[in-house]
Protein backbone atom coordinates (compact mmCIF):
# COMPACT_ATOMS: atom_id res chain seq x y z
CA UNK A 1 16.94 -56.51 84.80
CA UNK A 2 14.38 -55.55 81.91
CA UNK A 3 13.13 -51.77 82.69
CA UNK A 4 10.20 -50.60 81.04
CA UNK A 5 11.01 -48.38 78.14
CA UNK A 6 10.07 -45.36 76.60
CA UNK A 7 9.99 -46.06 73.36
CA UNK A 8 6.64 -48.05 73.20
CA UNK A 9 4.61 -45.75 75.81
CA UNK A 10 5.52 -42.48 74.35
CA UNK A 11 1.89 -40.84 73.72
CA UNK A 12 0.06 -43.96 73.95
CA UNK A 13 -3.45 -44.05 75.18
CA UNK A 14 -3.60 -45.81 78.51
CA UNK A 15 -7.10 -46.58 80.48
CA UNK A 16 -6.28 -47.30 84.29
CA UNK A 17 -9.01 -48.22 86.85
CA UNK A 18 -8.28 -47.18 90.55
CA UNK A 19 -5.61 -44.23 89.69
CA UNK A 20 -6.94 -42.94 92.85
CA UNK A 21 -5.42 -45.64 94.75
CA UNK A 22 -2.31 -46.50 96.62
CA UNK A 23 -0.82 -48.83 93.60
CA UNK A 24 -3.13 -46.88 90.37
CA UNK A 25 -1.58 -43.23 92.08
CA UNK A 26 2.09 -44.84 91.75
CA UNK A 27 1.72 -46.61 88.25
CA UNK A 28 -0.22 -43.17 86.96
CA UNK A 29 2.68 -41.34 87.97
CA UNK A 30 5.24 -44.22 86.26
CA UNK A 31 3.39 -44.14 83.30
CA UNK A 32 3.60 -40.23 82.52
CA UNK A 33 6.82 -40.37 82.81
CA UNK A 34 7.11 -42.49 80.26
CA UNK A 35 5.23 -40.71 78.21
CA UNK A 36 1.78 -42.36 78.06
CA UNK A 37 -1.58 -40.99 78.16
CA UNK A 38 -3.43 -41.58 81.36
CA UNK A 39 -6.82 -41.70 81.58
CA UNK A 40 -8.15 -42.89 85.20
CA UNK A 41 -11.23 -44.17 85.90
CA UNK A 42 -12.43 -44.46 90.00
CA UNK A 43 -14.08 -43.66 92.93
CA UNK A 44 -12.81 -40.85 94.94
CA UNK A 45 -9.44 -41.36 97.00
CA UNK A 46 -10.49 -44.14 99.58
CA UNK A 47 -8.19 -42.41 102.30
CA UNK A 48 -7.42 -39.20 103.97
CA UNK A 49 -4.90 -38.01 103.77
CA UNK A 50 -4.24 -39.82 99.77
CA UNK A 51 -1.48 -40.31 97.67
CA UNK A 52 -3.65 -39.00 94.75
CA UNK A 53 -3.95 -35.96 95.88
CA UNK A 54 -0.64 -35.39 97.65
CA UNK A 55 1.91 -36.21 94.92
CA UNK A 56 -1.14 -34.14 92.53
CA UNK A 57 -1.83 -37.25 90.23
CA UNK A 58 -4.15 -35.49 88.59
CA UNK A 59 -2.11 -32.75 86.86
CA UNK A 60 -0.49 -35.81 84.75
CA UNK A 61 -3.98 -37.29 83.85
CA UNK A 62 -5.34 -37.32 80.31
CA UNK A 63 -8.85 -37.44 82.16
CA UNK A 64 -9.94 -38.45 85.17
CA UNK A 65 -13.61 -39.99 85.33
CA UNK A 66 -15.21 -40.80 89.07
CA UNK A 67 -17.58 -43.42 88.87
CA UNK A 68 -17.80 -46.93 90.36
CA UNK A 69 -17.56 -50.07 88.26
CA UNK A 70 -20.72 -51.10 88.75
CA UNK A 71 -22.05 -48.03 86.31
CA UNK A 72 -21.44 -50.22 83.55
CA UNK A 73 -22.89 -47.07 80.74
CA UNK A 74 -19.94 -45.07 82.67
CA UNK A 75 -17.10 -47.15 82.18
CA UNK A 76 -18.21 -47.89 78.72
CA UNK A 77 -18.55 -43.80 78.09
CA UNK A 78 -14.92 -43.28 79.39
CA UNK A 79 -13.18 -46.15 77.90
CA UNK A 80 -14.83 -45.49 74.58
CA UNK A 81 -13.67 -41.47 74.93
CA UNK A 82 -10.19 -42.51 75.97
CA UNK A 83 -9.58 -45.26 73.30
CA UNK A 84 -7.01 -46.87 74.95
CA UNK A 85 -4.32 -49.19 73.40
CA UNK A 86 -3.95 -50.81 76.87
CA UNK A 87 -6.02 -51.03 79.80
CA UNK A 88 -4.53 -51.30 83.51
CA UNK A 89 -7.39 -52.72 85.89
CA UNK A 90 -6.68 -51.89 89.68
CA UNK A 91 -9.75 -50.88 90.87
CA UNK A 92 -10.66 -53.37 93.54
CA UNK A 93 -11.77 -53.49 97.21
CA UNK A 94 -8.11 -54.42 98.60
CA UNK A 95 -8.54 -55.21 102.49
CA UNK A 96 -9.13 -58.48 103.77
CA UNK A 97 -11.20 -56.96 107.00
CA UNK A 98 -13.31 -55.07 105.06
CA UNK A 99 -14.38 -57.56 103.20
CA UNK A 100 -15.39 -59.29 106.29
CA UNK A 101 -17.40 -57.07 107.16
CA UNK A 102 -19.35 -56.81 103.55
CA UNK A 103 -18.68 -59.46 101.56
CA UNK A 104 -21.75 -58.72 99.23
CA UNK A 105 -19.81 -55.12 98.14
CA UNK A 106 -16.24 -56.89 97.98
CA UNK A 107 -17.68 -59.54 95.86
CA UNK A 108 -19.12 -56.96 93.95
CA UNK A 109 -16.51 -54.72 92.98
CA UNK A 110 -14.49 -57.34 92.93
CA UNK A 111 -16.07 -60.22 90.44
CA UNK A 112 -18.76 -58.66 88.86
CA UNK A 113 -16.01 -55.25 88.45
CA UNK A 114 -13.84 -56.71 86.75
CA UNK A 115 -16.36 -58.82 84.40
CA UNK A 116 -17.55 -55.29 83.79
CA UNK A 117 -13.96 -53.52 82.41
CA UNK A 118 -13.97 -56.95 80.18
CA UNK A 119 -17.13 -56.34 78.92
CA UNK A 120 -16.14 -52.84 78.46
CA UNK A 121 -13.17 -53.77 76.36
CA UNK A 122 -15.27 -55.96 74.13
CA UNK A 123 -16.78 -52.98 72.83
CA UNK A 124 -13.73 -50.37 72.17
CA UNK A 125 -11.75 -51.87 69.23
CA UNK A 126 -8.78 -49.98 69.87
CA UNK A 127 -7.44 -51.85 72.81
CA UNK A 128 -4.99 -54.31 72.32
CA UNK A 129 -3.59 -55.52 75.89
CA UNK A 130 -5.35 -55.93 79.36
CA UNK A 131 -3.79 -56.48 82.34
CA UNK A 132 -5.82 -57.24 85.24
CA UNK A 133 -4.62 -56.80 88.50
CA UNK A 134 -4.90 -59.10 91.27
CA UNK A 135 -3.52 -60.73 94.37
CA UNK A 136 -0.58 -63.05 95.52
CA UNK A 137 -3.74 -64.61 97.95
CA UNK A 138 -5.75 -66.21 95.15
CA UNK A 139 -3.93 -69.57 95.66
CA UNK A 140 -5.59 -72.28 97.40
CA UNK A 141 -3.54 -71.85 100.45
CA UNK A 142 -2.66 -74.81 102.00
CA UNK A 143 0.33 -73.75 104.27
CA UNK A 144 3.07 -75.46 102.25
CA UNK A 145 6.80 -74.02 102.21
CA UNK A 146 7.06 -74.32 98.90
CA UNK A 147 6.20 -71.32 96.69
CA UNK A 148 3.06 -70.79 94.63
CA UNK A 149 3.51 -71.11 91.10
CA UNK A 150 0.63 -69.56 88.51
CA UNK A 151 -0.09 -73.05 87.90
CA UNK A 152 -1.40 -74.01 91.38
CA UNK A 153 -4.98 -74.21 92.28
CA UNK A 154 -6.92 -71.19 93.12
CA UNK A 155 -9.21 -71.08 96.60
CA UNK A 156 -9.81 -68.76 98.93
CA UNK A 157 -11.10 -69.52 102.61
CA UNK A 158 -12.24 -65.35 103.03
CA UNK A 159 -14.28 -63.57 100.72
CA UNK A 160 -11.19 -60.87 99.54
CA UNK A 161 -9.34 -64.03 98.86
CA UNK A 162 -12.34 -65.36 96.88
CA UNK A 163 -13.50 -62.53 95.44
CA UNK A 164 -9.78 -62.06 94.12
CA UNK A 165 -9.69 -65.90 92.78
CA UNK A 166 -13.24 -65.48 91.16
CA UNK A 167 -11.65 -62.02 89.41
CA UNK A 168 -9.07 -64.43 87.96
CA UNK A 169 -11.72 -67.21 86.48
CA UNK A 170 -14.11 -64.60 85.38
CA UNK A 171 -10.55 -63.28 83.30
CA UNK A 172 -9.67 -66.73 82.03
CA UNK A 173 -13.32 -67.36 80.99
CA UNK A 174 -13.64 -64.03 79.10
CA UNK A 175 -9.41 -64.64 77.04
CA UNK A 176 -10.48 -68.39 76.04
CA UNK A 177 -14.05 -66.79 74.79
CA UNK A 178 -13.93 -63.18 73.34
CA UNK A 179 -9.72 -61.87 73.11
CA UNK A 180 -7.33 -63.34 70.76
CA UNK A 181 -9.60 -66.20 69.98
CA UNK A 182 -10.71 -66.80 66.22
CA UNK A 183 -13.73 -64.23 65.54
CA UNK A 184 -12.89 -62.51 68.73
CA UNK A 185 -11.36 -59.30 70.28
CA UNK A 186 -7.65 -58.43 69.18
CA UNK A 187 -6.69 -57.72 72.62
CA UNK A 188 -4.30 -59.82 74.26
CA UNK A 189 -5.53 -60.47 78.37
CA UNK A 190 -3.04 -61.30 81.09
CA UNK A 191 -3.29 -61.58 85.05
CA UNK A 192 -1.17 -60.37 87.65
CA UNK A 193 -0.27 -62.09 90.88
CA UNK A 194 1.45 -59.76 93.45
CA UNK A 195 2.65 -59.87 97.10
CA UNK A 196 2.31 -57.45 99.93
CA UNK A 197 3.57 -53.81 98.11
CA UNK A 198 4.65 -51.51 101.11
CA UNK A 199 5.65 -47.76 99.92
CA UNK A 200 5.45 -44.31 100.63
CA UNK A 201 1.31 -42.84 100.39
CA UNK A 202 -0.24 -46.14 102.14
CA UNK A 203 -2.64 -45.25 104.98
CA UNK A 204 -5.12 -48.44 104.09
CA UNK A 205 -6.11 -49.38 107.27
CA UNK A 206 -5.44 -53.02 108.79
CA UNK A 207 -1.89 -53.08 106.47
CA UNK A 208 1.20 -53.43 108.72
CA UNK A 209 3.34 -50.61 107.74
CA UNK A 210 1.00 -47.82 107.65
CA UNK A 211 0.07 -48.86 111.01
CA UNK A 212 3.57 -48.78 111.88
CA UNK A 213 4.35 -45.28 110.78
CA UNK A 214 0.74 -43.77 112.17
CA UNK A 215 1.34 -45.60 115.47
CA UNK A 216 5.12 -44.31 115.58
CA UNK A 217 4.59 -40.31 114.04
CA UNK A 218 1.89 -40.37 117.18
CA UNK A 219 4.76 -41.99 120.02
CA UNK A 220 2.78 -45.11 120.20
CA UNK A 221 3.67 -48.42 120.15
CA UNK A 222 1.73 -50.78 117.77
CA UNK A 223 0.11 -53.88 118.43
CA UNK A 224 0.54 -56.73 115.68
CA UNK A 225 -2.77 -58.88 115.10
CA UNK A 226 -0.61 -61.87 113.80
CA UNK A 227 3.23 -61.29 114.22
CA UNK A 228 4.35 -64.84 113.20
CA UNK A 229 2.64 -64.92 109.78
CA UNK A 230 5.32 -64.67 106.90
CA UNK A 231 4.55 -62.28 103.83
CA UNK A 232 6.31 -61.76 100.65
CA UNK A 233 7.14 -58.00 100.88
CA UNK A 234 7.97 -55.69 98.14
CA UNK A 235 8.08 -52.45 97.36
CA UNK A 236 5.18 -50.98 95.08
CA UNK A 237 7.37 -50.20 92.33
CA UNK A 238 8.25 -53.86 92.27
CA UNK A 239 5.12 -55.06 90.62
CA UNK A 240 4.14 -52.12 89.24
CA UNK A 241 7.61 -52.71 86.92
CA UNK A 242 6.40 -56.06 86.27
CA UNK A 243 2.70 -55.19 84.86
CA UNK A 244 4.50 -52.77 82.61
CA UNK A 245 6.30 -55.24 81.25
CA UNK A 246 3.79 -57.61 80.78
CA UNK A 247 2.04 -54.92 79.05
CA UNK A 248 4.68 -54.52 76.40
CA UNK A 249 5.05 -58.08 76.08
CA UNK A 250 1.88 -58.12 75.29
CA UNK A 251 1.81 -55.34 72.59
CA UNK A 252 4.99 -57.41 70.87
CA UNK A 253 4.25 -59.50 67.77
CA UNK A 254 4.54 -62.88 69.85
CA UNK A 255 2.07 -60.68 72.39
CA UNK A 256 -0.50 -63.86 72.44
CA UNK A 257 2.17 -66.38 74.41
CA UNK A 258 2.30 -63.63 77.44
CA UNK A 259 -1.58 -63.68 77.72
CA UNK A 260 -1.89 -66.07 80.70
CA UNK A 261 -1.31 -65.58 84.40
CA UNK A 262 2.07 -64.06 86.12
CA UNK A 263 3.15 -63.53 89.80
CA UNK A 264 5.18 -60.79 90.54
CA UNK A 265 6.91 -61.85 93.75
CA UNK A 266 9.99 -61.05 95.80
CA UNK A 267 13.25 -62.99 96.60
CA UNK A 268 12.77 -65.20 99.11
CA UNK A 269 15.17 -63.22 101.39
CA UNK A 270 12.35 -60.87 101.23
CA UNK A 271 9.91 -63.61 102.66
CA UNK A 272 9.77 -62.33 106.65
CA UNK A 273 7.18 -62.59 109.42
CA UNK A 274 5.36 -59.62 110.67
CA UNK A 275 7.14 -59.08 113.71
CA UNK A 276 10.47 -58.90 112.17
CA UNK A 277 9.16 -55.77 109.56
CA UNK A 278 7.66 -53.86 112.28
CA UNK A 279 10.93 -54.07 114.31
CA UNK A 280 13.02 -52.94 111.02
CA UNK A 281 10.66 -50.04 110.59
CA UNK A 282 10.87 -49.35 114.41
CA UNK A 283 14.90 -49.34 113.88
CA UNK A 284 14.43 -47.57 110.80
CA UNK A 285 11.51 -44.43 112.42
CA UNK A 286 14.30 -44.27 115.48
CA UNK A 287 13.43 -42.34 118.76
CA UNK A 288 10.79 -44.29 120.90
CA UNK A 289 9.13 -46.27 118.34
CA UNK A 290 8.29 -49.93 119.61
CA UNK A 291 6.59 -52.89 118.68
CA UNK A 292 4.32 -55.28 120.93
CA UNK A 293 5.10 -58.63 118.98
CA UNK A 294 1.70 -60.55 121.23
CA UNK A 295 -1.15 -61.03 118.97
CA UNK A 296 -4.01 -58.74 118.61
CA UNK A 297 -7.66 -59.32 117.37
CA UNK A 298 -6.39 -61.95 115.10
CA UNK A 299 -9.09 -62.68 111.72
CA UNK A 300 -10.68 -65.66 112.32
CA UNK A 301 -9.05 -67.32 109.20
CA UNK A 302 -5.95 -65.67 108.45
CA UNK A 303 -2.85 -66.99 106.25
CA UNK A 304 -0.02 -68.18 108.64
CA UNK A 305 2.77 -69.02 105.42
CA UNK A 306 2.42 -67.09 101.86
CA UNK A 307 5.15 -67.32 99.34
CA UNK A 308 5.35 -66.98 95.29
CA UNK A 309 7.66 -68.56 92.79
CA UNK A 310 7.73 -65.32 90.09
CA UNK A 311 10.25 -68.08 88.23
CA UNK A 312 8.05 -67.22 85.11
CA UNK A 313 8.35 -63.31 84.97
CA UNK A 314 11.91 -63.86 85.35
CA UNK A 315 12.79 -66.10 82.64
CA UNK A 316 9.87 -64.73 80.03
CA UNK A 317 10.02 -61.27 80.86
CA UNK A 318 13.25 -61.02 82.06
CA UNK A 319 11.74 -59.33 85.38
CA UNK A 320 13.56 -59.52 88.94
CA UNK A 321 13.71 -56.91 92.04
CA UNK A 322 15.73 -53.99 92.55
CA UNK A 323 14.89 -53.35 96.18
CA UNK A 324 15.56 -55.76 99.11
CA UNK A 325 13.30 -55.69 102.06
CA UNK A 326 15.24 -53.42 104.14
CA UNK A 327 15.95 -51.18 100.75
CA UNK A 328 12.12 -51.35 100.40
CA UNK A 329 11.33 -50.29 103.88
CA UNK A 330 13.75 -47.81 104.26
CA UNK A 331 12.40 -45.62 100.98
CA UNK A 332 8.81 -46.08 102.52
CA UNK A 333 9.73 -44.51 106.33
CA UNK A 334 11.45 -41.87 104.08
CA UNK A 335 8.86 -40.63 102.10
CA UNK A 336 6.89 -41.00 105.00
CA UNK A 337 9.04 -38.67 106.71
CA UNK A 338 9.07 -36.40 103.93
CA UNK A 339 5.66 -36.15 103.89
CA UNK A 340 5.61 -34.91 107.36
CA UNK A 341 8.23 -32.31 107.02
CA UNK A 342 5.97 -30.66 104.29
CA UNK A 343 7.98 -31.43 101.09
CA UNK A 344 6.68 -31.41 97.70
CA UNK A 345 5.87 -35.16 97.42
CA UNK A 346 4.40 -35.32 93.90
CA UNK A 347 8.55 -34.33 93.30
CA UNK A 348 9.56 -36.98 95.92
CA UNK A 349 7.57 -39.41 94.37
CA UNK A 350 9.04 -38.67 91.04
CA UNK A 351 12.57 -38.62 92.07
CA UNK A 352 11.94 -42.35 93.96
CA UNK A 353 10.43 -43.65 90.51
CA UNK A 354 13.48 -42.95 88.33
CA UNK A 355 15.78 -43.96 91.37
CA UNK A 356 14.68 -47.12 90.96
CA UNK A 357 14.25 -47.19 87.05
């Protein structure tokens, strides 16, 4: 497998939205260590407790700016300060319930979010790659075996879902219009299609394996809202290795032929229903820890088969996984672990990242 190298991030100006996230806390971290320049740009950590602020993100940060997306004379203050060469855009509203329950604010941060780091970039000439960030459920789902490939249609039944697949169009519109186009912006735009990311520093709510490991630290047994359904699971740095490469693809001479849209999926041996991952992490926790496999409070439209073909980023970008499933869920119950016991996790979160690099 490719890795990510050092050579072409050593003090180069990176702009990341959502550092204070799950995924933007990991990559912010990744990135450092490679040398980069990390400026963030998000709200404040949407849990407690937060991976931000528990592996101490921000004593690698070049800045870190809290303001939403919507504050489009914000974003364009920071990014302009920063002058990135490459802009990472995470910030999103990531849960599928939530966006249920205000579909107005997920469509906003969302769509009109990511239309505004776009716009952004069309006015700081010193960026020359984006990668925008968004989800393996922006397919048209239509419950076929096969997997997805980046050239299948794009739907969405529930407003995340549509919000995400609008994020994409809004990106396509604004490549073939303003970036890399005669007349236009330099940079070179690209997409990024990934599948569930599990990993140490999730407590999202309504995800399966943070629900796992609260239910389990507190001698409960958790309740599965959909236990059949069948995910492709990875481990965060999975992807997260993937948009970095992307990134320097796009920074290469040739950088124009990688601006287009990539998944970033696992093996299919890493394709499992949700009853089967709660049982591993059940084996993997030990002690009492059980699973109740009936369904719970099931969404009223909810995915039942989800797979990607990542066939692309493995032949272009010479990208594949390190980390099986039970490789990826076993690192996740440890750091959880670790977490409990007190240790210093911004140095267990370091020490997983070059494991796996």
């Amino acid at each position: 497998m490719v890795m990510p190298s050092l050579v072409p991030w050593q003090d180069v100006p990176v702009f990341l939205t959502g550092h204070t996230g799950f995924k933007g806390s990991w990559l912010a971290l990744w990135l450092h260590a490679l040398g980069a320049r990390v400026h963030g740009y998000a709200q404040n950590p949407p849990t407690t407790p937060a991976i931000f602020e528990i592996a101490r993100v921000c004593d690698v940060l070049a800045s870190d700016t809290r303001a939403d997306l919507a504050d489009l004379a914000a974003l364009k203050a920071s990014m302009a300060a920063a002058r990135p060469r490459i802009v990472f855009h995470l910030a999103a509203q990531p849960l599928v319930r939530a966006a249920y329950a205000d579909p107005v604010g997920t469509f906003a941060t969302n769509v009109m979010g990511t239309a505004h780091v776009l716009e952004t970039v069309r006015s700081v000439e010193s960026v020359e790659a984006v990668v925008v960030v968004t989800t393996d459920k922006v397919y048209d789902n239509r419950e076929w075996a096969y997997p997805y490939r980046e050239t299948d249609s794009l739907g969405g039944h529930d407003p995340y879902s549509a919000s995400k697949s609008a994020a994409e169009i809004v990106a396509a519109s604004y490549r073939s219009s303003y970036f890399s186009c005669e007349g236009g912006h330099r940079a070179r735009l690209a997409t990024a299609r990934a599948g569930n990311v599990i990993g140490g520093g999730d407590w999202a709510s309504d995800r399966l394996v943070p629900d796992c490991l609260k239910a389990f630290a507190e001698g409960r047994a958790v309740s599965l809202r959909y236990p059949e359904a069948v995910r492709p699971w990875q481990h965060v740095l999975e992807p997260l290795s993937g948009y970095l490469l992307l990134a320097e693809a796009l920074m290469s001479s040739n950088g124009q032929r990688y601006a287009t849209a990539w998944n970033f999926g696992p093996d299919l041996t890493s394709n499992a229903a949700v009853c089967d991952v709660a049982q591993r992490v059940a084996e993997l926790w030990g002690g009492t820890a059980r699973v109740e496999c009936s369904a719970q409070d099931r969404l009223s439209h909810e995915a039942g088969l989800l797979r990607l073909d990542a066939s692309r980023a493995r032949t272009e970008l010479g990208w594949r996984p390190r980390w099986n499933l039970q490789e990826a869920l076993a690192r996740t119950v440890t750091w959880h672990k670790q977490w409990l016991a007190g240790d210093d996790m911004a140095a267990r979160t370091r020490m997983q990242i070059e494991e796996y690099a």
